[in-house]
C-alpha atoms as a PDB file:
ATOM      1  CA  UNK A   1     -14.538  18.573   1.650  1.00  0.00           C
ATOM      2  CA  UNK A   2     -11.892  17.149   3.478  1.00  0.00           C
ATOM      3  CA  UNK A   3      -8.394  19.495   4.010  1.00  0.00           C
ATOM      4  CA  UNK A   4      -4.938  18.503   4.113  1.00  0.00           C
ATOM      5  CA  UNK A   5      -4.468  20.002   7.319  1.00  0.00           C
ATOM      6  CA  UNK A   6      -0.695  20.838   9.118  1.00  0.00           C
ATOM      7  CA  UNK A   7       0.753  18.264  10.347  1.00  0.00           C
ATOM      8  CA  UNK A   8      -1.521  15.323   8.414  1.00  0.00           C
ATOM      9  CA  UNK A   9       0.509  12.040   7.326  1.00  0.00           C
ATOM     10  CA  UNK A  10      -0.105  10.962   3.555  1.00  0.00           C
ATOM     11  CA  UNK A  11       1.156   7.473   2.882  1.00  0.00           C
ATOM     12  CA  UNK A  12       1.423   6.513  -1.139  1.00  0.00           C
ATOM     13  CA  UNK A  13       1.814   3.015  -1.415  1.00  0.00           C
ATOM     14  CA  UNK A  14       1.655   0.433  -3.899  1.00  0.00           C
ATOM     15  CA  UNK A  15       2.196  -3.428  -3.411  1.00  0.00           C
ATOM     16  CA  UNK A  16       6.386  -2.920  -3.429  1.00  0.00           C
ATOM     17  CA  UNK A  17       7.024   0.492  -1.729  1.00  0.00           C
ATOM     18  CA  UNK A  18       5.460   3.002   0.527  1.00  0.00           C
ATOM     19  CA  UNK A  19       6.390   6.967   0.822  1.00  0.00           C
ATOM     20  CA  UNK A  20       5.854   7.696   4.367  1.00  0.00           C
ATOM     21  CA  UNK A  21       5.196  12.128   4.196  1.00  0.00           C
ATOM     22  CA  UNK A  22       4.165  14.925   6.049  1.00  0.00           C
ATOM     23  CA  UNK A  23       2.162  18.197   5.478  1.00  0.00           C
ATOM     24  CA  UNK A  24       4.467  20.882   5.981  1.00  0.00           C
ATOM     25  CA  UNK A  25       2.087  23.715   5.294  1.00  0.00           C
ATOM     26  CA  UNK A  26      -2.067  23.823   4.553  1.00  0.00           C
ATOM     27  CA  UNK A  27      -4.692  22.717   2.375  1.00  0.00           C
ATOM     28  CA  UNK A  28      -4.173  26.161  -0.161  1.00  0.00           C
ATOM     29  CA  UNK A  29      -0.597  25.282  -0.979  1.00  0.00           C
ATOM     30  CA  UNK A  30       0.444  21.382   0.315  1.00  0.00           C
ATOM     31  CA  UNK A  31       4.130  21.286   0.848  1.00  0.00           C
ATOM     32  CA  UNK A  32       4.818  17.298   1.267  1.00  0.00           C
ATOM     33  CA  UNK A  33       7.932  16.135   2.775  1.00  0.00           C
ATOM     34  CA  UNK A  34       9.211  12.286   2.540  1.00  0.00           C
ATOM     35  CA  UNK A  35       9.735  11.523   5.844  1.00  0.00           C
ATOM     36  CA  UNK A  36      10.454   7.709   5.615  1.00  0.00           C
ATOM     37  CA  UNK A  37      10.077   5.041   2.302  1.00  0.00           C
ATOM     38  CA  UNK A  38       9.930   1.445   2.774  1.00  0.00           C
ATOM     39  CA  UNK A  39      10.653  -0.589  -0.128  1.00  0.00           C
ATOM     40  CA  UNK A  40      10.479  -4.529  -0.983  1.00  0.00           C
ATOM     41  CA  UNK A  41      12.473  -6.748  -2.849  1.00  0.00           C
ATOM     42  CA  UNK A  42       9.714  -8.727  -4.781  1.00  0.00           C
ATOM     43  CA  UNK A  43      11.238 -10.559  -7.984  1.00  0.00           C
ATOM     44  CA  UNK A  44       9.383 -12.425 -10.125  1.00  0.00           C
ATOM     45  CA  UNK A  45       7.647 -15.576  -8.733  1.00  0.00           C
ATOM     46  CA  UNK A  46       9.700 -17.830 -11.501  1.00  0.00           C
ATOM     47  CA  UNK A  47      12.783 -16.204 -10.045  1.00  0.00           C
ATOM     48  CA  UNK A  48      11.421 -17.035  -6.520  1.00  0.00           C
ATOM     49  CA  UNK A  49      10.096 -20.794  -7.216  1.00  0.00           C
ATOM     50  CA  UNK A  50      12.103 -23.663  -6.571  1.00  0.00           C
ATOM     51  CA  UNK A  51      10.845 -26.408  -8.587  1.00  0.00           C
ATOM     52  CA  UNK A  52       8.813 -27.087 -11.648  1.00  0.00           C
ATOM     53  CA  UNK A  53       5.147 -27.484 -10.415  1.00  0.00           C
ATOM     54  CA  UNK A  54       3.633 -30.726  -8.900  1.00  0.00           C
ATOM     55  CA  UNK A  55       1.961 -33.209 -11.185  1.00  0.00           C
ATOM     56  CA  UNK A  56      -0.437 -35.840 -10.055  1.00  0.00           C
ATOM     57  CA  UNK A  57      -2.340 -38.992 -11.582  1.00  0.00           C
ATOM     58  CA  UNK A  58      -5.586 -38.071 -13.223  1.00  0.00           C
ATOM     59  CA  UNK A  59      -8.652 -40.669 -13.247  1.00  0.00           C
ATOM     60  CA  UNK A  60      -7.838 -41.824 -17.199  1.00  0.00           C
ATOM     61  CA  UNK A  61      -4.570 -44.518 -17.873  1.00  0.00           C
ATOM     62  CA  UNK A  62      -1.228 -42.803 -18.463  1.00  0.00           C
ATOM     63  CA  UNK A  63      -3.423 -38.888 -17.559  1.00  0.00           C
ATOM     64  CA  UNK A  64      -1.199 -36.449 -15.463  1.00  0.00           C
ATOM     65  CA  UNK A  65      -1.639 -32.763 -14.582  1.00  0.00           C
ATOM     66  CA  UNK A  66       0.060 -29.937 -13.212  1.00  0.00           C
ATOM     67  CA  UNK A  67      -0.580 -28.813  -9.754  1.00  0.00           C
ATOM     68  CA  UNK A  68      -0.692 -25.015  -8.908  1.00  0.00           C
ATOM     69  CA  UNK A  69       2.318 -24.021  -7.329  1.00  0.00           C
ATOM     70  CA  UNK A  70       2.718 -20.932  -4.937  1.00  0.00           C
ATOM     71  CA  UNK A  71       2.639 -17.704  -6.510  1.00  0.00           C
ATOM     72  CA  UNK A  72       5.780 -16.224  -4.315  1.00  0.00           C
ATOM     73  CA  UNK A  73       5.228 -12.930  -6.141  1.00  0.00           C
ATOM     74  CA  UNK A  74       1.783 -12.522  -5.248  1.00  0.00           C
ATOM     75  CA  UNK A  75       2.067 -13.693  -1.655  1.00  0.00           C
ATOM     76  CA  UNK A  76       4.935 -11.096  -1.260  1.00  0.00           C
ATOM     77  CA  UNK A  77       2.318  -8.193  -2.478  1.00  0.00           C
ATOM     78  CA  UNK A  78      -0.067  -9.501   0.201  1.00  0.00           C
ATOM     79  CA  UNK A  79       2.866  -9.738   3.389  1.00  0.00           C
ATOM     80  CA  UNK A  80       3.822  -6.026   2.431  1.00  0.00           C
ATOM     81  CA  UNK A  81       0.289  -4.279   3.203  1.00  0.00           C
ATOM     82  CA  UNK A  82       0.331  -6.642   5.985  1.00  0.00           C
ATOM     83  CA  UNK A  83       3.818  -5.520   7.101  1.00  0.00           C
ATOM     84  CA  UNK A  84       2.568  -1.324   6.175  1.00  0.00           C
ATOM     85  CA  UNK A  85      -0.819  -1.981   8.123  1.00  0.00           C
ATOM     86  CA  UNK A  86       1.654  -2.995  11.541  1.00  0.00           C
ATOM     87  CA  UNK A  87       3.749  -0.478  11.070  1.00  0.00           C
ATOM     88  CA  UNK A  88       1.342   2.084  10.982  1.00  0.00           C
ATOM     89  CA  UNK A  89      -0.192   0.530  14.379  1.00  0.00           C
ATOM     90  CA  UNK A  90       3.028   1.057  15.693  1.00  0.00           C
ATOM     91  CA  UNK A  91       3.561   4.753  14.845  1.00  0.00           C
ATOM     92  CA  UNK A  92      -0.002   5.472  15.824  1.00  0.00           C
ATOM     93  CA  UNK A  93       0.274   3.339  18.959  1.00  0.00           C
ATOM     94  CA  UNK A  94       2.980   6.657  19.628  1.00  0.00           C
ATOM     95  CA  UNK A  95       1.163   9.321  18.768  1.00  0.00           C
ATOM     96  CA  UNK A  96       3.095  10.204  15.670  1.00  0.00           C
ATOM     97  CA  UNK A  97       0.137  11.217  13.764  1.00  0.00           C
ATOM     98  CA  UNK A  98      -3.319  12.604  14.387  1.00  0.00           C
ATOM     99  CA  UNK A  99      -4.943  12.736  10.477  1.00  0.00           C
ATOM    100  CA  UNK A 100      -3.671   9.919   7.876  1.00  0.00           C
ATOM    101  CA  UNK A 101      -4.435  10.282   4.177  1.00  0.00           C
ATOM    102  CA  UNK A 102      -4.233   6.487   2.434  1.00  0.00           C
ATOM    103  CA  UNK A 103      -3.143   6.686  -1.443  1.00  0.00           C
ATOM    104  CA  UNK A 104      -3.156   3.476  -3.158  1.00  0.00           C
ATOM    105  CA  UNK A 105      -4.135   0.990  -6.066  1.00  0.00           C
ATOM    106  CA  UNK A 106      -7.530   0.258  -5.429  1.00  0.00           C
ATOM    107  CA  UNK A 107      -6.514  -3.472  -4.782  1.00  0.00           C
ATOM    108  CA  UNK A 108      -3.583  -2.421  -1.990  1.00  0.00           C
ATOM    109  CA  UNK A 109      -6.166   0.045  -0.818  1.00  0.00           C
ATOM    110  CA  UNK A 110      -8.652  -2.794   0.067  1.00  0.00           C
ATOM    111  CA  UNK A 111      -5.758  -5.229   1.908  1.00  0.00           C
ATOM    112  CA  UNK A 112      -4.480  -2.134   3.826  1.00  0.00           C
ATOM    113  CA  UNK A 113      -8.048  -1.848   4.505  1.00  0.00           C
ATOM    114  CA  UNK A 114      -8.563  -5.138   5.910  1.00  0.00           C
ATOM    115  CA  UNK A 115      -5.557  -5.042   7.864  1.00  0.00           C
ATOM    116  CA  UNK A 116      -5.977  -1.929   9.406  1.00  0.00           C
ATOM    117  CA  UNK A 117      -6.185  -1.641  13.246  1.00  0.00           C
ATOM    118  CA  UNK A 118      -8.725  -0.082  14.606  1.00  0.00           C
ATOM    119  CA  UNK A 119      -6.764   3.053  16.445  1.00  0.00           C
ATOM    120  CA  UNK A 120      -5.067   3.625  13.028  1.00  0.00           C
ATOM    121  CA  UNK A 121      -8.697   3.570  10.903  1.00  0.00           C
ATOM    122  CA  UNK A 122     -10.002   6.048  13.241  1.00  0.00           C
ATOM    123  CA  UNK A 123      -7.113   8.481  12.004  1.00  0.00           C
ATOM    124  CA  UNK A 124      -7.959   7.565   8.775  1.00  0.00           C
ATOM    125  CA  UNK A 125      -9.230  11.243   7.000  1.00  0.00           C
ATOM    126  CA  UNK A 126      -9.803   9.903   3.413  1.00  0.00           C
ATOM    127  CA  UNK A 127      -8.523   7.201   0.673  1.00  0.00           C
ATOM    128  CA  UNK A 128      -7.288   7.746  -2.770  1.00  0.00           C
ATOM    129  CA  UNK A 129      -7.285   4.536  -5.093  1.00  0.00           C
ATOM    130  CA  UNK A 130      -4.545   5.644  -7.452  1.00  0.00           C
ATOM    131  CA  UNK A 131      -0.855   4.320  -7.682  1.00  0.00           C
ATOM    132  CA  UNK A 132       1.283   7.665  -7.381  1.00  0.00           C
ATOM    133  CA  UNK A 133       4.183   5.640  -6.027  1.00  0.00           C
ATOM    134  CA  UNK A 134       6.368   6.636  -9.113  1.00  0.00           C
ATOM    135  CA  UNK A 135       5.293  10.232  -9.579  1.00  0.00           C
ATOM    136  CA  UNK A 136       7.469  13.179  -8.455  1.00  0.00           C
ATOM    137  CA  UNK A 137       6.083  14.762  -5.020  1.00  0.00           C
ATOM    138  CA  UNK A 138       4.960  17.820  -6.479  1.00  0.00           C
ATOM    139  CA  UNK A 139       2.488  16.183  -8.654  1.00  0.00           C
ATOM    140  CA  UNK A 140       1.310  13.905  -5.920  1.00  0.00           C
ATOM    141  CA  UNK A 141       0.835  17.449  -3.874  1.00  0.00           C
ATOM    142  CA  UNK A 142      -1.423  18.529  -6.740  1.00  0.00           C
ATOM    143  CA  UNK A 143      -3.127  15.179  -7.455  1.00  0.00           C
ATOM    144  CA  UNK A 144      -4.424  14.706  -3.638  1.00  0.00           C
ATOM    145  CA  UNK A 145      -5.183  18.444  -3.545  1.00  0.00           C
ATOM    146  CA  UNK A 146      -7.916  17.674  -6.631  1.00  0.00           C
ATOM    147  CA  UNK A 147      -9.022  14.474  -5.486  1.00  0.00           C
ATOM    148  CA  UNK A 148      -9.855  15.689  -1.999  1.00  0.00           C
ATOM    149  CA  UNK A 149     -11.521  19.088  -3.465  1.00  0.00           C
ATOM    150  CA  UNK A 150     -13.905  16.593  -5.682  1.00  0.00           C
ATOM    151  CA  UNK A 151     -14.683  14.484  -2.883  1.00  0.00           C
END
């Protein structure tokens, strides 16, 4: 079973904002404190596009289709776990934490993942695919507690 140790960063993030926070106490009774919060402005990808899409000349006379435009929105999701997974080099390139706890969507989970450095990884106690972005602390307290208890 892994423990929420003293001291042991938990970072709840979804593909808009990240809680940065900090056990204050043990594994028995997990007093998490919000440290830091990093948060995106991400609206819609209509409200982001410029234009109407592309269209191009199909093979048939007088035949035209759309082209795919960006997806904004969606490329803004991806830059943020790219932007968390640096930051978190950063902070461990310091020595700011020993023991990181990773709670996020299962899809965030898996870019984080991929981005991850190597020296932050290795700090890297255990993952929680759930979104608990929006929930107040004290539930997110009791929600790691379980999940790490039934791991």
């Amino acid at each position: 079973m892994t423990r929420i140790k003293h001291g042991t960063w938990v970072v709840v993030t979804d593909s808009e904002k990240a809680l940065f926070l900090k056990n204050l106490t043990d594994h028995d009774n997990p007093n998490l404190d919000v440290f830091d919060e990093e948060e995106q402005e991400n609206p819609s990808d209509r409200e982001q596009s410029a234009n109407r899409p592309g269209r191009m000349n199909d093979t048939g006379v007088n035949q035209r289709s759309a082209m795919d435009d960006t997806d904004w929105h969606e490329l803004a999701k991806e830059r943020f776990a790219k932007d968390l997974s640096d930051k978190l080099y950063a902070l461990a390139h310091k020595g700011a934490f020993d023991r990181l706890i990773l709670v996020a969507s299962p899809q965030v989970l898996g870019a984080l993942r991929d981005d991850l450095h190597k020296e932050v990884a290795d700090r890297v106690i255990a993952e929680i695919p759930k979104t608990l972005t929006n929930h107040p602390i004290d539930k997110i307290e009791s929600i790691i507690k379980a999940e790490l208890e039934a791991a």
